[in-house]
N, C-alpha and C. Protein backbone atom coordinates (compact mmCIF):
# COMPACT_ATOMS: atom_id res chain seq x y z
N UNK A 1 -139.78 -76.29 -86.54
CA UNK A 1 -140.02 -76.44 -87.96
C UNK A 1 -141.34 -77.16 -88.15
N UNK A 2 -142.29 -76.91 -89.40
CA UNK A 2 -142.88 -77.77 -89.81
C UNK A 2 -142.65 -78.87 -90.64
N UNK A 3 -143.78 -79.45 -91.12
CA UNK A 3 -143.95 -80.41 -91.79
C UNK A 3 -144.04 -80.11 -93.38
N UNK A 4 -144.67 -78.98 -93.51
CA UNK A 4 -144.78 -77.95 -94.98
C UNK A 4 -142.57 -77.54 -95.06
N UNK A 5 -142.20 -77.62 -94.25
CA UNK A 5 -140.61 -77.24 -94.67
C UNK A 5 -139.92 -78.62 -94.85
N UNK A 6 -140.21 -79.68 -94.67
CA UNK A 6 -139.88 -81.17 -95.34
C UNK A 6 -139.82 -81.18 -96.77
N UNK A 7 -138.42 -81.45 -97.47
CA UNK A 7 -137.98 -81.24 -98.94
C UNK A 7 -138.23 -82.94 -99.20
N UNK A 8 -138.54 -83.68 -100.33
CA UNK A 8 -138.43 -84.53 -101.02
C UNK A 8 -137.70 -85.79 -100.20
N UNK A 9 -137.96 -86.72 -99.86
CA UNK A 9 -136.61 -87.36 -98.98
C UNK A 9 -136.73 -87.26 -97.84
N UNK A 10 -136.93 -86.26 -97.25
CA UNK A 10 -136.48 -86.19 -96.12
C UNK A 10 -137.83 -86.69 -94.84
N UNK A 11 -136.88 -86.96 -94.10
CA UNK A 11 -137.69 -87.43 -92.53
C UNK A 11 -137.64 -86.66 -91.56
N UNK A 12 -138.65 -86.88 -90.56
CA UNK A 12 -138.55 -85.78 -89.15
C UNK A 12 -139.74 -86.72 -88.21
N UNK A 13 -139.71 -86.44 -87.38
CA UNK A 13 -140.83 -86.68 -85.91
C UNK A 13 -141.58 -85.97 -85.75
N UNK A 14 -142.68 -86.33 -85.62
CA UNK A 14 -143.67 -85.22 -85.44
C UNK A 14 -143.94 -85.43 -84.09
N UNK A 15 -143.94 -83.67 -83.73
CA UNK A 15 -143.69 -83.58 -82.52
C UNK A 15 -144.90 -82.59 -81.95
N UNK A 16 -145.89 -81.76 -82.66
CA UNK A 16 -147.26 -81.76 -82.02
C UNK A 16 -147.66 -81.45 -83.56
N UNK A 17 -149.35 -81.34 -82.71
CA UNK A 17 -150.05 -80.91 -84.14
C UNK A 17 -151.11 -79.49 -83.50
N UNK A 18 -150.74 -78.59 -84.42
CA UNK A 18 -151.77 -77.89 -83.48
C UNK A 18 -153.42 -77.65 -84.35
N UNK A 19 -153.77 -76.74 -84.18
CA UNK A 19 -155.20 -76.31 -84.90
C UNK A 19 -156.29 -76.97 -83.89
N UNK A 20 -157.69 -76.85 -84.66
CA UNK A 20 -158.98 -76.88 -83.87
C UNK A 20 -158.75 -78.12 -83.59
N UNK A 21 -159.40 -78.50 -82.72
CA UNK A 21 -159.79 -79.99 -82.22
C UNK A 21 -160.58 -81.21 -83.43
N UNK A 22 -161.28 -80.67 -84.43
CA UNK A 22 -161.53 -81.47 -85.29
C UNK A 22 -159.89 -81.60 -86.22
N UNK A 23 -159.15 -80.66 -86.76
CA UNK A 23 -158.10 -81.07 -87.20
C UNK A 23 -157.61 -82.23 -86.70
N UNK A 24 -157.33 -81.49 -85.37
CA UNK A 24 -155.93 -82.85 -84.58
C UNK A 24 -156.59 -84.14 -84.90
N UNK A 25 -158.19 -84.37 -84.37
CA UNK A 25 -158.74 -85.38 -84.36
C UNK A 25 -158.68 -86.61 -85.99
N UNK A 26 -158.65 -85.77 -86.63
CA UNK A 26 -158.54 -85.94 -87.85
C UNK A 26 -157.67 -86.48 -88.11
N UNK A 27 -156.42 -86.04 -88.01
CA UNK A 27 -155.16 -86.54 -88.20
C UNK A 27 -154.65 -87.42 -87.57
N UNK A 28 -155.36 -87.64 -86.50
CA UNK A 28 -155.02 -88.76 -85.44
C UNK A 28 -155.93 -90.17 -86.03
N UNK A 29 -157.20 -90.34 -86.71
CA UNK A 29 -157.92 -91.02 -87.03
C UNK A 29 -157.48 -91.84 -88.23
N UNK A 30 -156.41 -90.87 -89.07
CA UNK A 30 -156.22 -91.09 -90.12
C UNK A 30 -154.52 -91.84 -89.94
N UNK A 31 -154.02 -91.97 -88.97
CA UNK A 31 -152.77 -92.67 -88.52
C UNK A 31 -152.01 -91.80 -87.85
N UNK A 32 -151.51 -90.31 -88.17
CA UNK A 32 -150.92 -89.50 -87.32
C UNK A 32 -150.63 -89.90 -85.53
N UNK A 33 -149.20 -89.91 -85.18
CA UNK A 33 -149.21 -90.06 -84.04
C UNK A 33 -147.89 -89.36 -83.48
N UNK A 34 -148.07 -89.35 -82.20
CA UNK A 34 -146.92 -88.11 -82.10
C UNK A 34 -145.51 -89.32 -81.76
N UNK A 35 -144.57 -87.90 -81.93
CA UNK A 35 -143.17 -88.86 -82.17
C UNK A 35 -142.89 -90.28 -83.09
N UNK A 36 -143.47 -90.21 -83.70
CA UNK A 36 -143.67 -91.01 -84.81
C UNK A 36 -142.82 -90.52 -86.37
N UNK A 37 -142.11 -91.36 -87.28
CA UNK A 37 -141.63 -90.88 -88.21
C UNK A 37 -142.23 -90.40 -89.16
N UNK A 38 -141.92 -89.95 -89.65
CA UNK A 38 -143.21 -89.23 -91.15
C UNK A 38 -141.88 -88.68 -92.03
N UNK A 39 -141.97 -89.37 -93.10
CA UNK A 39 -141.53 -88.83 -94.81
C UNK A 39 -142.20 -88.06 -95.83
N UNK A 40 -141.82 -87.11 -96.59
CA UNK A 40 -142.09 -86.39 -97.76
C UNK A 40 -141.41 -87.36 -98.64
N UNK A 41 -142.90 -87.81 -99.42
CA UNK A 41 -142.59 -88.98 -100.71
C UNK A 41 -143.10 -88.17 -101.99
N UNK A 42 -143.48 -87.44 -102.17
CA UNK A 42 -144.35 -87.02 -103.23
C UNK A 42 -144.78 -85.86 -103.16
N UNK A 43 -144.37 -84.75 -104.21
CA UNK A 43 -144.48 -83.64 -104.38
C UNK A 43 -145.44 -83.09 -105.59
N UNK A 44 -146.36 -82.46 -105.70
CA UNK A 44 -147.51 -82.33 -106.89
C UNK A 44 -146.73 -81.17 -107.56
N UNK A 45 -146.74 -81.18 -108.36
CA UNK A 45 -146.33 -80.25 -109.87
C UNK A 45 -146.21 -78.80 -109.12
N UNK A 46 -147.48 -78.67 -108.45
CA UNK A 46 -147.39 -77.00 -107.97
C UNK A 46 -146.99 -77.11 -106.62
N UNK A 47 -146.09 -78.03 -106.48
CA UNK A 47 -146.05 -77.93 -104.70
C UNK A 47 -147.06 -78.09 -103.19
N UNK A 48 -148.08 -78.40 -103.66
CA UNK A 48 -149.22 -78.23 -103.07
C UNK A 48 -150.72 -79.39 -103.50
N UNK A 49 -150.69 -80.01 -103.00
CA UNK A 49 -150.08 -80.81 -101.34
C UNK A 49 -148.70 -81.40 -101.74
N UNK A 50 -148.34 -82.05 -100.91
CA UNK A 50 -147.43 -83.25 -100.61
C UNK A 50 -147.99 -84.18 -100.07
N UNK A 51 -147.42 -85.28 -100.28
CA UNK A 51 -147.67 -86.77 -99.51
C UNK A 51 -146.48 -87.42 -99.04
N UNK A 52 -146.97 -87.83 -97.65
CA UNK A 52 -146.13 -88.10 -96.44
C UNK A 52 -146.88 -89.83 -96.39
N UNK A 53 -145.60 -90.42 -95.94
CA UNK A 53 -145.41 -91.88 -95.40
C UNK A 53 -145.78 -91.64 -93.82
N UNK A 54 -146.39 -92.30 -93.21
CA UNK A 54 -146.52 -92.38 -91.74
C UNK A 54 -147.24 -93.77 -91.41
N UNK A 55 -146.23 -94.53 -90.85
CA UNK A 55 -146.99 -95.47 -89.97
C UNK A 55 -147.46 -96.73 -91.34
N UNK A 56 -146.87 -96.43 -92.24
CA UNK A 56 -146.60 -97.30 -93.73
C UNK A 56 -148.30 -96.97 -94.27
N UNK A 57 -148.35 -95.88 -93.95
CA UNK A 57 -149.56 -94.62 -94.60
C UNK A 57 -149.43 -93.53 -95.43
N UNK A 58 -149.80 -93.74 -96.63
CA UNK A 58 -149.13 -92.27 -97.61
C UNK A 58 -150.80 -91.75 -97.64
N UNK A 59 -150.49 -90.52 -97.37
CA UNK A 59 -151.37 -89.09 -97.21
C UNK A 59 -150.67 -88.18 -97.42
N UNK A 60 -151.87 -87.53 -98.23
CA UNK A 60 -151.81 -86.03 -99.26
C UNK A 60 -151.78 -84.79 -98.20
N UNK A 61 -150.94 -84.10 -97.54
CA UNK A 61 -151.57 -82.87 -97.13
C UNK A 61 -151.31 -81.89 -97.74
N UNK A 62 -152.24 -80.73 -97.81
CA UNK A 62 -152.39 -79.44 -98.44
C UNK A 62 -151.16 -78.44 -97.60
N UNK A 63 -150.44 -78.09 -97.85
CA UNK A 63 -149.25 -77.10 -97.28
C UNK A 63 -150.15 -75.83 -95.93
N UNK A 64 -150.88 -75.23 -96.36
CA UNK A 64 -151.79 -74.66 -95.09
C UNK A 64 -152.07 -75.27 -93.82
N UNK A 65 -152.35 -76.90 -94.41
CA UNK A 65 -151.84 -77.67 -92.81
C UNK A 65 -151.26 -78.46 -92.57
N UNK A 66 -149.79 -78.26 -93.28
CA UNK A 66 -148.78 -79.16 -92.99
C UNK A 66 -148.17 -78.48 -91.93
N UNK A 67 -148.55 -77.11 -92.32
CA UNK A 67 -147.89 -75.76 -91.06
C UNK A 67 -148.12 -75.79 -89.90
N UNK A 68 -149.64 -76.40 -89.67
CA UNK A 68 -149.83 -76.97 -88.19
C UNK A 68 -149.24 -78.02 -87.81
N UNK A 69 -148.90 -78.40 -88.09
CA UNK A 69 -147.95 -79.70 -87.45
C UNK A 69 -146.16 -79.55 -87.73
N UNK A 70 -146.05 -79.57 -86.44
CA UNK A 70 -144.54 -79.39 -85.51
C UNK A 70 -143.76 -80.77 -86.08
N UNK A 71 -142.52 -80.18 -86.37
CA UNK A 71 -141.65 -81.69 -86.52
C UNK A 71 -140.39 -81.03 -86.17
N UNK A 72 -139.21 -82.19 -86.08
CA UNK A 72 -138.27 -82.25 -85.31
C UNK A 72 -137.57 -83.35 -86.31
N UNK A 73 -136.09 -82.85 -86.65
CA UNK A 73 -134.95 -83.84 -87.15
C UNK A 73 -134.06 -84.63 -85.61
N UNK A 74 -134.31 -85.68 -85.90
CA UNK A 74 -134.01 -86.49 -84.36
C UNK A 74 -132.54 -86.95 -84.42
């Protein structure tokens, strides 16, 4: 599953991230870490982005690359 299939509430582990090497890097810079918890806190009117809790970090991602990143209900 991804991270773009996380409903309102809910939690999961993120368990890889894929895309180019500037992505991952990106996401790693910005707190992303693997096996780590991450929440869907915030949903925009059109669905698109969402914002995720990580690491007591709220970030916006755009649904196109929430899809790159792998999660797991633990």
């Amino acid at each position: 599953m991804t991270l773009n299939d996380l409903e309102l509430n809910e939690s999961a582990i993120v368990r890889r991230i894929n895309g180019s090497e500037s992505f991952v890097n990106r996401l790693i810079n910005i707190g992303f870490s693997l096996d780590t918890e991450i929440k869907c806190v915030l949903i925009s009117p059109f669905k698109n982005p969402k914002a995720y809790l990580i690491n007591n970090i709220l970030i916006a991602i755009r649904n196109e690359d929430a899809k790159n990143i792998e999660v797991s209900y633990e």
